[in-house]
N, C-alpha and C. Protein backbone atom coordinates (compact mmCIF):
# COMPACT_ATOMS: atom_id res chain seq x y z
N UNK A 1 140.37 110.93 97.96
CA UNK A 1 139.13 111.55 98.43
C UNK A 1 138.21 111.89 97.26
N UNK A 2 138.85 112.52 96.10
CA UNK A 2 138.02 112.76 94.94
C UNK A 2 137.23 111.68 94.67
N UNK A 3 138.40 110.60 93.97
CA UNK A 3 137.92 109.30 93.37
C UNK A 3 136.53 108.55 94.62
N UNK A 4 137.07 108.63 95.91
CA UNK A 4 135.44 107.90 96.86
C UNK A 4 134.54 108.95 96.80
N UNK A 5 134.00 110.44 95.86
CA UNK A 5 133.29 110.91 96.01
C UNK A 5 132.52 110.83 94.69
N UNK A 6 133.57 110.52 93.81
CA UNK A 6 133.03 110.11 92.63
C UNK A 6 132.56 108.97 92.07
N UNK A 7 132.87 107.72 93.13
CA UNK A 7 132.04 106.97 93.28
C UNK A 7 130.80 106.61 94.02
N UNK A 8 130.60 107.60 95.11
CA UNK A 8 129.51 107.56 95.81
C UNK A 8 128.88 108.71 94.88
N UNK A 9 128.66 109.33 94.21
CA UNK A 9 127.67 109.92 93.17
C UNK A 9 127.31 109.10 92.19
N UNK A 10 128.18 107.99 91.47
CA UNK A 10 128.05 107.02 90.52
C UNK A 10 126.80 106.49 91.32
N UNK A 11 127.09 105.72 92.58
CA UNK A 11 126.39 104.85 93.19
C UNK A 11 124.85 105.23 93.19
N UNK A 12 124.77 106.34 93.84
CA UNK A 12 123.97 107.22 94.00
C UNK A 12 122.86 107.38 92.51
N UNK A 13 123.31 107.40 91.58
CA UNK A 13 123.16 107.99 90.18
C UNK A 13 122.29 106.17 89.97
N UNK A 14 123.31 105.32 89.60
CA UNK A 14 122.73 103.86 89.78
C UNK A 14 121.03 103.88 90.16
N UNK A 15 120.91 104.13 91.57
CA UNK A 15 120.12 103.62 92.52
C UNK A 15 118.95 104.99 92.04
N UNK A 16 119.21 105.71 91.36
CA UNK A 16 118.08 106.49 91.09
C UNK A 16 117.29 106.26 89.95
N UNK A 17 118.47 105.44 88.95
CA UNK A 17 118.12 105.70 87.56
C UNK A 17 117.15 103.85 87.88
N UNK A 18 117.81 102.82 88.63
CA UNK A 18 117.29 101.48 88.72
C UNK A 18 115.58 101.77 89.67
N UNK A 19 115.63 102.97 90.85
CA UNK A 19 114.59 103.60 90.97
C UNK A 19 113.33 103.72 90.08
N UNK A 20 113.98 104.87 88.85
CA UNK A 20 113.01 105.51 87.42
C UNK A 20 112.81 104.16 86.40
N UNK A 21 113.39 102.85 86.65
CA UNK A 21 113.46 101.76 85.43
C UNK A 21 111.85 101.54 86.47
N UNK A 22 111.79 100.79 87.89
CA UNK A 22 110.62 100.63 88.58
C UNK A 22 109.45 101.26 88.09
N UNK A 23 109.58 102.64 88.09
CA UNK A 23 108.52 103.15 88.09
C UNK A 23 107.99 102.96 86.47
N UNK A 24 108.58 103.07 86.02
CA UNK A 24 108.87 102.88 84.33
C UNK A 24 107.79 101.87 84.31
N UNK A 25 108.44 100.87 84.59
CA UNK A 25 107.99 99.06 84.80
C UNK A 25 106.33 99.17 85.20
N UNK A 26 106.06 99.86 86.14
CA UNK A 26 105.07 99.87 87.20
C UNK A 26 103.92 100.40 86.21
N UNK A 27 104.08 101.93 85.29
CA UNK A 27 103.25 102.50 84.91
C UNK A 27 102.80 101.42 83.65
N UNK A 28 103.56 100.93 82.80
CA UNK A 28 103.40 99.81 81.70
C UNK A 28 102.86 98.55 81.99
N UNK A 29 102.88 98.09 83.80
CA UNK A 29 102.06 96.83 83.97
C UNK A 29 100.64 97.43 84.19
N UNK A 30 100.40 99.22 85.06
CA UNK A 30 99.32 99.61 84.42
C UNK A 30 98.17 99.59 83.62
N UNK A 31 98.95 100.22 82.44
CA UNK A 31 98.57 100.55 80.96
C UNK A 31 97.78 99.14 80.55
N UNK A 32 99.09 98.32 80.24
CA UNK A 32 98.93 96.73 80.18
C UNK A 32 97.83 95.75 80.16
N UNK A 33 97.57 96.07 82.09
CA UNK A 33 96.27 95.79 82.67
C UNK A 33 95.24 96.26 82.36
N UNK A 34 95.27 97.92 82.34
CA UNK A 34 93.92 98.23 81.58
C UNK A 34 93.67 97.78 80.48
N UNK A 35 94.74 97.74 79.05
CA UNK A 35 94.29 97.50 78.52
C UNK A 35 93.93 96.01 78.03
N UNK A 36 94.41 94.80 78.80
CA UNK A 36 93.93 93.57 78.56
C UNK A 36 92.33 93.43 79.25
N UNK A 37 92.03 94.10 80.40
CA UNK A 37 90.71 94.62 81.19
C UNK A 37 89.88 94.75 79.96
N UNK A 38 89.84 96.13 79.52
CA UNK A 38 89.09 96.72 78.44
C UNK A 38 88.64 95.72 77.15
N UNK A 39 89.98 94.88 76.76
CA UNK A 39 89.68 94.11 75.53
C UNK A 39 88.73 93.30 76.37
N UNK A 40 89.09 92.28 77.04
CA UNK A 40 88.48 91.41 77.97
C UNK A 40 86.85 91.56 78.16
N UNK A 41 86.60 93.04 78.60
CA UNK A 41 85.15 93.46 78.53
C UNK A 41 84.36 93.28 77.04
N UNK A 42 85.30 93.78 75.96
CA UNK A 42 84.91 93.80 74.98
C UNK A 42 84.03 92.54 74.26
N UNK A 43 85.17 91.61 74.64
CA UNK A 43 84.99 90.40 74.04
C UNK A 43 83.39 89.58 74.86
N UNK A 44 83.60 90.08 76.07
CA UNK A 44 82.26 89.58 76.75
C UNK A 44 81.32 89.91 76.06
N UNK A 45 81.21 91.20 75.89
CA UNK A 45 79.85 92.25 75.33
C UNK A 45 79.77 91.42 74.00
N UNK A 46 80.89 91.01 73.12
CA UNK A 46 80.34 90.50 71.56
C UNK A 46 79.65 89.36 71.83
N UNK A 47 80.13 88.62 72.81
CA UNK A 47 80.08 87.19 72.55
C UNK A 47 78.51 87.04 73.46
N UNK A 48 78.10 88.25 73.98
CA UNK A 48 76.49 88.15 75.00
C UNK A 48 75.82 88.47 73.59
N UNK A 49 76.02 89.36 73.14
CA UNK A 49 75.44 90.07 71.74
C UNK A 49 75.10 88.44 70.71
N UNK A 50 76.45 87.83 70.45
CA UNK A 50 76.25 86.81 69.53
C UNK A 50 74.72 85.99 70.12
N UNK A 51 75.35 85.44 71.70
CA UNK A 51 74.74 84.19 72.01
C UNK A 51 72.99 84.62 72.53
N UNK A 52 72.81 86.28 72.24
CA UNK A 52 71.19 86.86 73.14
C UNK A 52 71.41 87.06 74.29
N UNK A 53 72.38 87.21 75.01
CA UNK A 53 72.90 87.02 76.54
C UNK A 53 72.12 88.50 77.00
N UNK A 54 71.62 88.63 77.59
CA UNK A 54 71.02 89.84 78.44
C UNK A 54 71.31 90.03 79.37
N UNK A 55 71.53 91.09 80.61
CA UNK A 55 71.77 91.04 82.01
C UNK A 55 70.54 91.10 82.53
């Protein structure tokens, strides 16, 4: 009885921590995105600047 309770907390423990790796994952494709976004803008703005590009 011990040992199946101490594996259903293991289990348990698993599925929380593979849970916190997700979210982990999630906030860094985020970040990521913004910041390939941001460069991305950047590079527009130089390259309107180079060529006279106006809106």
């Amino acid at each position: 009885m011990k040992l199946g309770k101490l594996f259903t907390r293991v289990k348990i423990a698993e599925k929380f921590y593979q849970y916190e790796d997700m979210v982990i994952t999630e906030n860094i494709k985020m970040l990521l995105c913004r910041f390939l976004m941001e460069r991305k803008n950047r590079i527009v703005e130089i390259y309107k600047k180079k060529e006279g590009i106006n809106e």
